[in-house]
Structures are given as C-alpha cells and as structure tokens.
C-alpha atoms as a PDB file:
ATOM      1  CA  UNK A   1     161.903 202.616 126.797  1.00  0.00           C
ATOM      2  CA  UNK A   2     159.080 204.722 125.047  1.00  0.00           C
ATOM      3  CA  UNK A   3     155.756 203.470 125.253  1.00  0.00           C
ATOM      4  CA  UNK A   4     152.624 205.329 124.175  1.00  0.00           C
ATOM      5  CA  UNK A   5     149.335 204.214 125.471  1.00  0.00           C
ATOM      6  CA  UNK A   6     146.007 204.548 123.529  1.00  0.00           C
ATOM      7  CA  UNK A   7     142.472 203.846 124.495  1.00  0.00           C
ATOM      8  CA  UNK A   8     138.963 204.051 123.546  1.00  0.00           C
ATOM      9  CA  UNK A   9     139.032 203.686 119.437  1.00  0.00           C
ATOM     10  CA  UNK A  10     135.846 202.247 119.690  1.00  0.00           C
ATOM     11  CA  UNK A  11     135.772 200.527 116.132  1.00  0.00           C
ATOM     12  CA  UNK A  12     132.819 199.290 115.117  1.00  0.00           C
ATOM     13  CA  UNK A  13     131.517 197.977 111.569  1.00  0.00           C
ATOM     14  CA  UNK A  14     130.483 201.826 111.396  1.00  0.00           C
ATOM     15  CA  UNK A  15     126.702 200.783 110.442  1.00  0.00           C
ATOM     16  CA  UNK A  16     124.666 203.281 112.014  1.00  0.00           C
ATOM     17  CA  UNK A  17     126.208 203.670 115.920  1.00  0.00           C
ATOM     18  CA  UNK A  18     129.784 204.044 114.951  1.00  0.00           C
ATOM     19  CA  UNK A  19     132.035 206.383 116.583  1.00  0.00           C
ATOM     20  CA  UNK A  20     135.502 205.776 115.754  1.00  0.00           C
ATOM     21  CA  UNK A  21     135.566 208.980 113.157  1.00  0.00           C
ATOM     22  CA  UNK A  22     139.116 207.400 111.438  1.00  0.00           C
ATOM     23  CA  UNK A  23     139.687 205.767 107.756  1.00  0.00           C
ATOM     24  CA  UNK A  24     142.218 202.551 108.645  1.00  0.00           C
ATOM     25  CA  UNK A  25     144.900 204.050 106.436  1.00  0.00           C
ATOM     26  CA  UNK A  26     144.332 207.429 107.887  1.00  0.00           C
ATOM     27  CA  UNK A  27     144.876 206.448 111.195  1.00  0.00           C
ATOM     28  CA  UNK A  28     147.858 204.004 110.725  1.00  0.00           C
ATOM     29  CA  UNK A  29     149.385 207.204 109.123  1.00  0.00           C
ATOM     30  CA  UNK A  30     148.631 208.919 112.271  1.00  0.00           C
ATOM     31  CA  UNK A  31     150.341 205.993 114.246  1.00  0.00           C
ATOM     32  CA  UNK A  32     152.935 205.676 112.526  1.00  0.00           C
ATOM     33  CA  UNK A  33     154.335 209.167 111.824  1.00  0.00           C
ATOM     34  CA  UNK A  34     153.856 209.460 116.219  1.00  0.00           C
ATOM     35  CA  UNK A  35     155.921 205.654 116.368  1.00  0.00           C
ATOM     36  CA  UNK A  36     158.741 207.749 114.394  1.00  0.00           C
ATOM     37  CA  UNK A  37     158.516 211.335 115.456  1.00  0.00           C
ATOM     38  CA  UNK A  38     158.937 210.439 119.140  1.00  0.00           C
ATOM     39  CA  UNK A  39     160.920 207.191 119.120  1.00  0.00           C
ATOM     40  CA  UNK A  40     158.172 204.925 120.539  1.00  0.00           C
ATOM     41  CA  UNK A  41     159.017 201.431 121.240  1.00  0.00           C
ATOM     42  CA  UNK A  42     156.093 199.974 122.583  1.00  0.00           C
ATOM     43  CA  UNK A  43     152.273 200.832 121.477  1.00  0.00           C
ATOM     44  CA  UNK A  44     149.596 199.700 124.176  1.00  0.00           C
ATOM     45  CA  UNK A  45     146.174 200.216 123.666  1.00  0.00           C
ATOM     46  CA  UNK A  46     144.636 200.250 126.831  1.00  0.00           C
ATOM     47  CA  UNK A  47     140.970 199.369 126.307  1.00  0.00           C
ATOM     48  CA  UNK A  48     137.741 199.848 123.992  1.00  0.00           C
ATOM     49  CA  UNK A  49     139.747 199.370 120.814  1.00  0.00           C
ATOM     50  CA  UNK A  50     136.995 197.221 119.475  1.00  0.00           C
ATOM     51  CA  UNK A  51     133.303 198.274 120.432  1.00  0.00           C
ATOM     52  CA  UNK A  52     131.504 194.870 120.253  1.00  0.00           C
ATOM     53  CA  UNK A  53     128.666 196.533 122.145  1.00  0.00           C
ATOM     54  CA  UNK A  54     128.019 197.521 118.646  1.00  0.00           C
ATOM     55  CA  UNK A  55     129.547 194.892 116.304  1.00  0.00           C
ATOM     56  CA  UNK A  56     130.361 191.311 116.465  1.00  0.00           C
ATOM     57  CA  UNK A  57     134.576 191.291 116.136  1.00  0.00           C
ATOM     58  CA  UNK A  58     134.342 190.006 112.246  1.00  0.00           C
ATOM     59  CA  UNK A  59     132.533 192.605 111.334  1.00  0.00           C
ATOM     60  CA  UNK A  60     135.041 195.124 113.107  1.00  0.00           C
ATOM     61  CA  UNK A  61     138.104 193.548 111.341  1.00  0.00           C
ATOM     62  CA  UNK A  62     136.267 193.455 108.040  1.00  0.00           C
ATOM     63  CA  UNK A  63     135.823 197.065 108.391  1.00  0.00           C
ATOM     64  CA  UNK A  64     138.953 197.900 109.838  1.00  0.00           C
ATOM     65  CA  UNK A  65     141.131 195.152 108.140  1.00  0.00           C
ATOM     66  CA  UNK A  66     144.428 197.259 107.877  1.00  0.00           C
ATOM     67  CA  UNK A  67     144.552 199.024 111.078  1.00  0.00           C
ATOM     68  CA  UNK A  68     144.153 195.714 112.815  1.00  0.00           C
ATOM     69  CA  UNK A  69     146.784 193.927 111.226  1.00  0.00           C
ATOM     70  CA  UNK A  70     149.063 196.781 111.617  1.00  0.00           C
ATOM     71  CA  UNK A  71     148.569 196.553 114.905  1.00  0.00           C
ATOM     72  CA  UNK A  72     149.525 192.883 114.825  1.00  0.00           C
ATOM     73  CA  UNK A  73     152.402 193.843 112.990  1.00  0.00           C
ATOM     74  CA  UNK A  74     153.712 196.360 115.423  1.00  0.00           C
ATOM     75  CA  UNK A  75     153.383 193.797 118.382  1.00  0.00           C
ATOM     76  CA  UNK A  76     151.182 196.390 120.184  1.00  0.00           C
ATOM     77  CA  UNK A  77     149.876 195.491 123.989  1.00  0.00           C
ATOM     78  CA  UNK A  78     146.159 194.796 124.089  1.00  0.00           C
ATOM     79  CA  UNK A  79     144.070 195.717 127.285  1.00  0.00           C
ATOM     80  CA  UNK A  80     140.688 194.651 127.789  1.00  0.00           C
ATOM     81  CA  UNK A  81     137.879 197.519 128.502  1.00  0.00           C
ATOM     82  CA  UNK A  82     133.953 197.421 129.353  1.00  0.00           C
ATOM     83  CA  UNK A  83     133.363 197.240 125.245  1.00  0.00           C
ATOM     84  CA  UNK A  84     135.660 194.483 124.329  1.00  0.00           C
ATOM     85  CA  UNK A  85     135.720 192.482 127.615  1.00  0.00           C
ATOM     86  CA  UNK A  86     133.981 189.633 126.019  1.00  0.00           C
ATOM     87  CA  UNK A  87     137.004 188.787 123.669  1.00  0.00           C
ATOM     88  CA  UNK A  88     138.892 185.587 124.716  1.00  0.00           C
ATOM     89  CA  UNK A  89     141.616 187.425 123.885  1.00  0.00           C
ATOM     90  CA  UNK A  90     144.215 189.950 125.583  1.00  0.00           C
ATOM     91  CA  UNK A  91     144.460 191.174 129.481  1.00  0.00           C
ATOM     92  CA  UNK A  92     143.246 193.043 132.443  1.00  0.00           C
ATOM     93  CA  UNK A  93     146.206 195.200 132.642  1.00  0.00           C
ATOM     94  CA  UNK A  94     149.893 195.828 132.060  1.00  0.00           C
ATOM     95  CA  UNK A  95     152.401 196.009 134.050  1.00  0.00           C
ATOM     96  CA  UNK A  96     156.563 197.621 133.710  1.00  0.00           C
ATOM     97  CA  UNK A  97     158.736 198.083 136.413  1.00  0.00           C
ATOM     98  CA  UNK A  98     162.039 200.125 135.481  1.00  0.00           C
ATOM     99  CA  UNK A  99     165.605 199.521 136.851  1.00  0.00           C
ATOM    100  CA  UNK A 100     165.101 201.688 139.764  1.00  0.00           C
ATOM    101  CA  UNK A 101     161.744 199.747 141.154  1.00  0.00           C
ATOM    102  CA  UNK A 102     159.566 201.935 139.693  1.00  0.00           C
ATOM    103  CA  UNK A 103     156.165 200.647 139.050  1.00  0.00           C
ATOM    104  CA  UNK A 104     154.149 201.384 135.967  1.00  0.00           C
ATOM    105  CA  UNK A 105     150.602 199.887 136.029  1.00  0.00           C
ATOM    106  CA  UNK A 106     148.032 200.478 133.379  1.00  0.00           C
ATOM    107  CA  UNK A 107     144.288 199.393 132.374  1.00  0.00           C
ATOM    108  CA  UNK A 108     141.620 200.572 131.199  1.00  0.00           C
ATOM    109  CA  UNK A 109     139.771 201.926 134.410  1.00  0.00           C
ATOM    110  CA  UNK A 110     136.478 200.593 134.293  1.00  0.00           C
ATOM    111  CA  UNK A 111     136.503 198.478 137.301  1.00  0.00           C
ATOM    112  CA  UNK A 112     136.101 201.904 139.067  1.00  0.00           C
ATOM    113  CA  UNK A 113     132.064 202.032 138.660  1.00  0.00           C
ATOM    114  CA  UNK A 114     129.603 199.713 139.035  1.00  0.00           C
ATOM    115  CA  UNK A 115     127.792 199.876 135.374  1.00  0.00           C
ATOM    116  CA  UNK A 116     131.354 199.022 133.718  1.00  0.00           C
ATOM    117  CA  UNK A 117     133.282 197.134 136.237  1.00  0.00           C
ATOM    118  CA  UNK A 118     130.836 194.282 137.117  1.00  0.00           C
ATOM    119  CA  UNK A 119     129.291 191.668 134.869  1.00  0.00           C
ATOM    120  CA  UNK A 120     125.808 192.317 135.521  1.00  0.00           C
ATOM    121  CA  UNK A 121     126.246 196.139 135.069  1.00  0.00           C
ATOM    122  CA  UNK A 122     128.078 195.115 131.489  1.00  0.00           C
ATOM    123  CA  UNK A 123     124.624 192.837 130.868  1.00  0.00           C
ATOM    124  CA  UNK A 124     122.508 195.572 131.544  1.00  0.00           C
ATOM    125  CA  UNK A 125     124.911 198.305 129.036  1.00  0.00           C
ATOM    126  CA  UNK A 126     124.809 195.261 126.439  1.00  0.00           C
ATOM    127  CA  UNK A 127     120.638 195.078 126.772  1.00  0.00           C
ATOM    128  CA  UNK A 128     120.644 198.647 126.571  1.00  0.00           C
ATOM    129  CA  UNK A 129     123.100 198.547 122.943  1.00  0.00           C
ATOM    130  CA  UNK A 130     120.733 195.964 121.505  1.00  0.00           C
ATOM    131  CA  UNK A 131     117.766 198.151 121.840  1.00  0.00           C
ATOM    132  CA  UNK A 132     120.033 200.901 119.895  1.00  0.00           C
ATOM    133  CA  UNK A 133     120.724 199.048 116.921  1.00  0.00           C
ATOM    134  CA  UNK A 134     116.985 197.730 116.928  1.00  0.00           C
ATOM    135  CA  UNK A 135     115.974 201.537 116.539  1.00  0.00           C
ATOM    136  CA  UNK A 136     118.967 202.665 114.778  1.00  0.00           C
ATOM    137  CA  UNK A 137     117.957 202.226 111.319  1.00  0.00           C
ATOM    138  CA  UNK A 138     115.039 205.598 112.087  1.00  0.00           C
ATOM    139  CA  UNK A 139     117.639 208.843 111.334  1.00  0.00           C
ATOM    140  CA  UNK A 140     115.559 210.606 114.418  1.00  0.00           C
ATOM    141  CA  UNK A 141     116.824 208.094 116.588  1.00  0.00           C
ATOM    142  CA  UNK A 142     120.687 207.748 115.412  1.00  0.00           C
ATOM    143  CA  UNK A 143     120.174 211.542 115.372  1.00  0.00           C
ATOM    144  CA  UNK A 144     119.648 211.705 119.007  1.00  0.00           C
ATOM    145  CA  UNK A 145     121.853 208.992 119.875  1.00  0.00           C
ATOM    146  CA  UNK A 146     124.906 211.167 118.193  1.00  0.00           C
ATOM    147  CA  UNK A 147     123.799 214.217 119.939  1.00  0.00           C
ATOM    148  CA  UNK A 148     123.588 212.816 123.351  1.00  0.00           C
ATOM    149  CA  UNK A 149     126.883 211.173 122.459  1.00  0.00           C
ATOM    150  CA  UNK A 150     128.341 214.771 121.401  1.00  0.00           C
ATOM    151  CA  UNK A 151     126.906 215.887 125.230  1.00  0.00           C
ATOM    152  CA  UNK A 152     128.442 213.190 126.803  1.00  0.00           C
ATOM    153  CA  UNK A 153     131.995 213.214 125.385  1.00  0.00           C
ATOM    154  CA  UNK A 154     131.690 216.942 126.582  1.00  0.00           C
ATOM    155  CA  UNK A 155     131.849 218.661 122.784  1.00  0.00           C
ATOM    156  CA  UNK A 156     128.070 220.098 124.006  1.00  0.00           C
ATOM    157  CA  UNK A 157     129.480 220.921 127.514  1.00  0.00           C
ATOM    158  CA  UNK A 158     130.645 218.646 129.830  1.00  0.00           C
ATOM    159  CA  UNK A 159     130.983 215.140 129.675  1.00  0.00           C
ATOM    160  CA  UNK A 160     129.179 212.461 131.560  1.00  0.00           C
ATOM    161  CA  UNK A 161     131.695 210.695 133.722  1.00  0.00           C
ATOM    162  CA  UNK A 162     132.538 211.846 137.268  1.00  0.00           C
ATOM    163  CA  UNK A 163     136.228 212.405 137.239  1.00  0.00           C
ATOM    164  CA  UNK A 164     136.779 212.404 140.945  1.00  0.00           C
ATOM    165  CA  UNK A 165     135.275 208.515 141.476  1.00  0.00           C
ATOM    166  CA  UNK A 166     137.775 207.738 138.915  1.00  0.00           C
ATOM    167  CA  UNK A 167     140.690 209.805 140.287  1.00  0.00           C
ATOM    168  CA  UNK A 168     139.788 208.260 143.736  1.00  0.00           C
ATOM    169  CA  UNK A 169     140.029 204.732 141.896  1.00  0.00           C
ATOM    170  CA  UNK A 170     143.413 205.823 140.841  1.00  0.00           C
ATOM    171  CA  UNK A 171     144.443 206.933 144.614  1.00  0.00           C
ATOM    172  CA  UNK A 172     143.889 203.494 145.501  1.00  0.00           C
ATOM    173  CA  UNK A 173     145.903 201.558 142.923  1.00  0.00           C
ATOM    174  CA  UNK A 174     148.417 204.386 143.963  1.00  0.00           C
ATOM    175  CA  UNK A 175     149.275 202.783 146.895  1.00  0.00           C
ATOM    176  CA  UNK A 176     150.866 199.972 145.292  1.00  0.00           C
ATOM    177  CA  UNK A 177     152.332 201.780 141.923  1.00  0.00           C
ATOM    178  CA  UNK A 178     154.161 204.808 141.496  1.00  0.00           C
ATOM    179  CA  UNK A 179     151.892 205.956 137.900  1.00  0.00           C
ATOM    180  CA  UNK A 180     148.938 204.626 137.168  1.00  0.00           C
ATOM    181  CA  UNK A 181     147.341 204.865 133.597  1.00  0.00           C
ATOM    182  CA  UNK A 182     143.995 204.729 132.842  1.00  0.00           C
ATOM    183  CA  UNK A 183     141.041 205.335 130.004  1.00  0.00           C
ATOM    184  CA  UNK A 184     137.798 205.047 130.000  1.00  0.00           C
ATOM    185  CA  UNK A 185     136.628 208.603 130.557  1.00  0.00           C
ATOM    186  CA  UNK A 186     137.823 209.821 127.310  1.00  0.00           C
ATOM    187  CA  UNK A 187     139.602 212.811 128.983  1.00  0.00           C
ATOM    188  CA  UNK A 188     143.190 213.293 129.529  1.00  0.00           C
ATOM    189  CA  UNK A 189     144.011 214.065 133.068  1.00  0.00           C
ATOM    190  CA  UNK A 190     146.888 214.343 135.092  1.00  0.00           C
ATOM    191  CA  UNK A 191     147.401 213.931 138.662  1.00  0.00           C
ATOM    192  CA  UNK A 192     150.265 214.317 141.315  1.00  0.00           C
ATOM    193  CA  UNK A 193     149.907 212.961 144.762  1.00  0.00           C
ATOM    194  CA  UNK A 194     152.214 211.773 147.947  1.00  0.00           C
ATOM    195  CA  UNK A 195     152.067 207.812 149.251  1.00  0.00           C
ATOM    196  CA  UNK A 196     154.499 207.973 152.371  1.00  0.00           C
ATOM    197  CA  UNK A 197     156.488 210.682 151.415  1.00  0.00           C
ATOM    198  CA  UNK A 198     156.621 208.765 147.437  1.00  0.00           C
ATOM    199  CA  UNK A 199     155.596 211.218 144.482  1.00  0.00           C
ATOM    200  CA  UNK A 200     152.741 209.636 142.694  1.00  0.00           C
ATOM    201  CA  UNK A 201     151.451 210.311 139.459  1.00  0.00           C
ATOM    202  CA  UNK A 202     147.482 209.765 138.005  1.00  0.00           C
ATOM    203  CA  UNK A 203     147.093 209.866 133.957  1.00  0.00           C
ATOM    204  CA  UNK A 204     144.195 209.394 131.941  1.00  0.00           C
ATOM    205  CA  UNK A 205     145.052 208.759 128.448  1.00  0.00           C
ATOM    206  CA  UNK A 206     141.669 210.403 126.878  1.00  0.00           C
ATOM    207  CA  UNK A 207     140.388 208.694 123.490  1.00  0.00           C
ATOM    208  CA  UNK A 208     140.983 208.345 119.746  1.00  0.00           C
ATOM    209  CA  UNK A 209     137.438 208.541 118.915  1.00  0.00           C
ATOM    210  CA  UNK A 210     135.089 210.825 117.105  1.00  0.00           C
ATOM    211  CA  UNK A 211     138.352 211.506 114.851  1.00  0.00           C
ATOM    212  CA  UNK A 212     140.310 212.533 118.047  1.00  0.00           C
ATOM    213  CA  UNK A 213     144.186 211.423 118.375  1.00  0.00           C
ATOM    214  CA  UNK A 214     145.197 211.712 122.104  1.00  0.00           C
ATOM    215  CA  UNK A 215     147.557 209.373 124.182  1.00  0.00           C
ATOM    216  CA  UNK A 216     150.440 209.884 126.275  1.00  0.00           C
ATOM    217  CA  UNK A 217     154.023 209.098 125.775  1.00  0.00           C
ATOM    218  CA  UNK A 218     156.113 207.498 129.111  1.00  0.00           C
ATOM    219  CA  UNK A 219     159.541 207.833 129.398  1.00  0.00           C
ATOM    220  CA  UNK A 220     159.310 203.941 132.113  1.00  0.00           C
ATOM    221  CA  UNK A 221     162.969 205.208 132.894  1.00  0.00           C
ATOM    222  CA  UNK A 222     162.754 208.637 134.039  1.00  0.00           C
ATOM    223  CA  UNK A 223     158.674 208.412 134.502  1.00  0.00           C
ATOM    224  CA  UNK A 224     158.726 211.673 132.038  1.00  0.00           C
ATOM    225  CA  UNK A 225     155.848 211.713 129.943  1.00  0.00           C
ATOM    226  CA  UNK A 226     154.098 214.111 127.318  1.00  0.00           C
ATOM    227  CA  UNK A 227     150.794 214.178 125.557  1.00  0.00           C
ATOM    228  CA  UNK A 228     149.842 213.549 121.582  1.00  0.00           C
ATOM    229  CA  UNK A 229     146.225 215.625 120.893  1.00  0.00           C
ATOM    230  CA  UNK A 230     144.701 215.860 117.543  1.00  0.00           C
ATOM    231  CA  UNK A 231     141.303 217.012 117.990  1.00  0.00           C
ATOM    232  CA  UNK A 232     140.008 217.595 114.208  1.00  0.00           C
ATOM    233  CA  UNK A 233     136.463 216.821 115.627  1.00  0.00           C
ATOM    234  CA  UNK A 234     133.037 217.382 113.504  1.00  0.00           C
ATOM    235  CA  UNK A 235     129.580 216.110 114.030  1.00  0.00           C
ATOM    236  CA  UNK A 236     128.966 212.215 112.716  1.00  0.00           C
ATOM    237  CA  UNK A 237     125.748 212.375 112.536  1.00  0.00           C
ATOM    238  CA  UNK A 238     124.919 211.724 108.665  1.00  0.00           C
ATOM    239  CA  UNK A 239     128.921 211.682 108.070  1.00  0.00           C
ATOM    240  CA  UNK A 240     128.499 207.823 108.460  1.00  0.00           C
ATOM    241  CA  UNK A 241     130.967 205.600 105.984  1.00  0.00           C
ATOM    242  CA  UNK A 242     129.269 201.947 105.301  1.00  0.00           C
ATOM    243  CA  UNK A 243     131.822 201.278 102.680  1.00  0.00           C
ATOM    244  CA  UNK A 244     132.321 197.352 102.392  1.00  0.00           C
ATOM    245  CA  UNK A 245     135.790 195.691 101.971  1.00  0.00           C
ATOM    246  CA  UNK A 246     136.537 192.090 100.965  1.00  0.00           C
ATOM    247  CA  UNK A 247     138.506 190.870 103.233  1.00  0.00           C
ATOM    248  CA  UNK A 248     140.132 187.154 104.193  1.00  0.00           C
ATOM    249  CA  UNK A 249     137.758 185.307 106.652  1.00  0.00           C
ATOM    250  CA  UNK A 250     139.507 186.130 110.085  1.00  0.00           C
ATOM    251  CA  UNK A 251     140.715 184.505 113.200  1.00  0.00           C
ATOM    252  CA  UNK A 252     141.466 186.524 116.032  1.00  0.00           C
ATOM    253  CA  UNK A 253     145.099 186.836 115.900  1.00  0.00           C
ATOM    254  CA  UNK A 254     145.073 188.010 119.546  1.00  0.00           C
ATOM    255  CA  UNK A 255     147.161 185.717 122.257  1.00  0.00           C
ATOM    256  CA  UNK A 256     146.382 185.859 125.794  1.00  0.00           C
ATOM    257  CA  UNK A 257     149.251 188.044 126.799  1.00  0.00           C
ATOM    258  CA  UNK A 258     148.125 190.569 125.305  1.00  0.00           C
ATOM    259  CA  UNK A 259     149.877 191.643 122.325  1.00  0.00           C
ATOM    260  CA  UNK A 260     148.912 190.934 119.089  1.00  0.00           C
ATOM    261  CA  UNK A 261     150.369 188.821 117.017  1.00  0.00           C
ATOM    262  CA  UNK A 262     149.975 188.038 113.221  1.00  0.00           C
ATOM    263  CA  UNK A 263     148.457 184.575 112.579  1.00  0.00           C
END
C-alpha cells in the first residue's frame, strides 16, 4: 500500500494571520493529480490541518469548504497537532504494521517540546494567538507578524525549531517502530539509525503552508519512500484573500478514528 502523509496546512479563515498560501480548488488539484501520478491509496494528514489558534473550525470550513469535503470524500486519516488539538475529533497517531512485522508509526511530533506537547504550554501559545488577532487589524503589526513568520519557517535564514530535540524524540519512539513519521517542524528530514542491529528510519514530512506542497510517499511493504516538494513560495504579507463563500451550516464530519467521513 501507498500512503502519503501531509502535515501542517494550517487553514485558517485567512482574515489577517493566515498562512495556508492555497485556493481550495488549487490545492485539491494538487492532491489529486499526486493521488494519481503515484498510485496513492491512503492520504494521512498528520497534524495542523486546521489552525484554530487562529479560527474557530466553522469559520475554517466556510473558507475552505471544498478542500475539506474532499478530504472527507477521499477517506483521508486525520492526526491531531498542537493547532487543532482542541477538536473532539480525530487521533494522536497512526499506526500500520506490514506483513513482515514492520512497524509504521506516525503523528504529528509535538509531544517532543514542552510549549506544544503539554496543555499548559498549548494555554500559554493560545493566550499568546489571542493577543495577535487583537492587534492584527494595524498592517505594522500583521507586517511583522509575517516577517517573523518568513524568519521562522527559515525563508529569511533558518528556521526556529531545534531539529536535534526533535530527531532525539524520534530516537526514542525508534525503539519500538522501525519508521517513524513526524511534522511539526515544517522541514523534511530524513534519518537512518541502528536499534539492536535493526535499520531504523526518522522522516519529517515538512509542510503545505505558505503555498508549499511537500509530503512523503511510503511504500508500508518495502518501507521505500520518496518525497513530493512544490515550493512556489512568495511573501503573504498584503497577498491576503478574505473572499467570503456561502456555504451549508457545518457539522464536523470528523469520527474519532480518525478519518474523515462525509456526514
């Protein structure tokens, strides 16, 4: 089986903070030509798909009506991350093991720092998000919030996370699994290592924001995988589309397992 793993989309209502950088349609063009092109039978979307640090979920699916129900549609794997862990909906992580034994575990990595892994360090992001969109309606201050967000996500040099705490987190699930797939860091890494005398393998699945297409592709068989990176990145600040769409009034069509599936 194929599955390709996607993280960090980040959608958001895309009034004033938004990041996500995608039109619905275009992206579910994206998707889909990737689904075809490379035989994928499973989509999973490890994490931050919806950014409710910066929208409340209706106003996410009213923005991003299609995409959502596309993913529905497609019976795509949901993971939870430190943006969308408030959603009654979905799971911690996912789990495949092939026909030899092989292990395949994947979520969305924040557990591996304090800030994002604990409830009281997602209060204090949350606080911090709230003061944002209080000041976000001055264009100084969504100004310098995109360029300290271009610093961070390392188009301005490098980016803010420390890969090594999260590579060490990785070591650690290791020892149980035999690849472990995380987010979170919006950078695509990849990582060999030896558990008594076992190859292991480390991969970070990078992001699909700021207009960015990047995930991997796993071969759960043969443990084979290759990368998908479409970078077409420019600057959002003042690129910001508050187009409204009338939509149907929504009920998360998320189940607890996970995967989403249509209403």
């Amino acid at each position: 089986m194929n599955i390709l793993v996607l993280s960090d989309l980040h959608m958001a209502d895309n009034q004033h903070l938004g990041t996500f950088g995608w039109d619905p349609l275009h992206f579910i063009g994206k998707l889909e030509a990737v689904r075809k092109n490379h035989a994928v039978d499973q989509v999973v979307l490890n994490g931050d798909i919806f950014d409710l640090y910066k929208s409340n979920y209706n106003d996410i699916f009213h923005r991003n009506k299609e995409l959502i129900e596309y993913l529905d549609d497609i019976g795509s794997v949901f993971i939870k991350g430190n943006h969308d862990h408030a959603l009654e909906f979905g799971q911690e992580h996912f789990g495949i093991v092939n026909s030899k034994g092989e292990k395949i575990h994947i979520e969305h990595g924040h557990r591996g720092d304090f800030i994002n892994g604990t409830s009281c360090g997602r209060l204090l992001g949350n606080l911090l998000y709230v003061f944002l969109k209080t000041v976000s309606h001055f264009s100084v201050t969504r100004k310098l919030y995109f360029w300290c967000m271009e610093h961070d996500e390392g188009f301005r040099g490098h980016g803010k996370y420390n890969s090594y705490k999260y590579l060490k987190y990785a070591v650690k699930l290791l020892h149980k699994y035999d690849m472990v797939v995380l987010g979170h860091t919006h950078k695509m890494e990849f990582h060999d290592t030896y558990w008594q005398s076992n190859k292991k393998r480390y991969i970070n699945s990078g992001s699909c924001s700021f207009g960015r297409f990047q995930g991997i592709i796993i071969d759960t068989e043969t443990l084979c995988h290759y990368t998908i990176k479409i970078d077409p990145y420019r600057s959002f600040v003042n690129s910001q589309n508050t187009s409204k769409r009338s939509t149907r009034p929504l009920k998360p069509s998320f189940v607890n397992n996970g995967r989403l599936v249509p209403v």
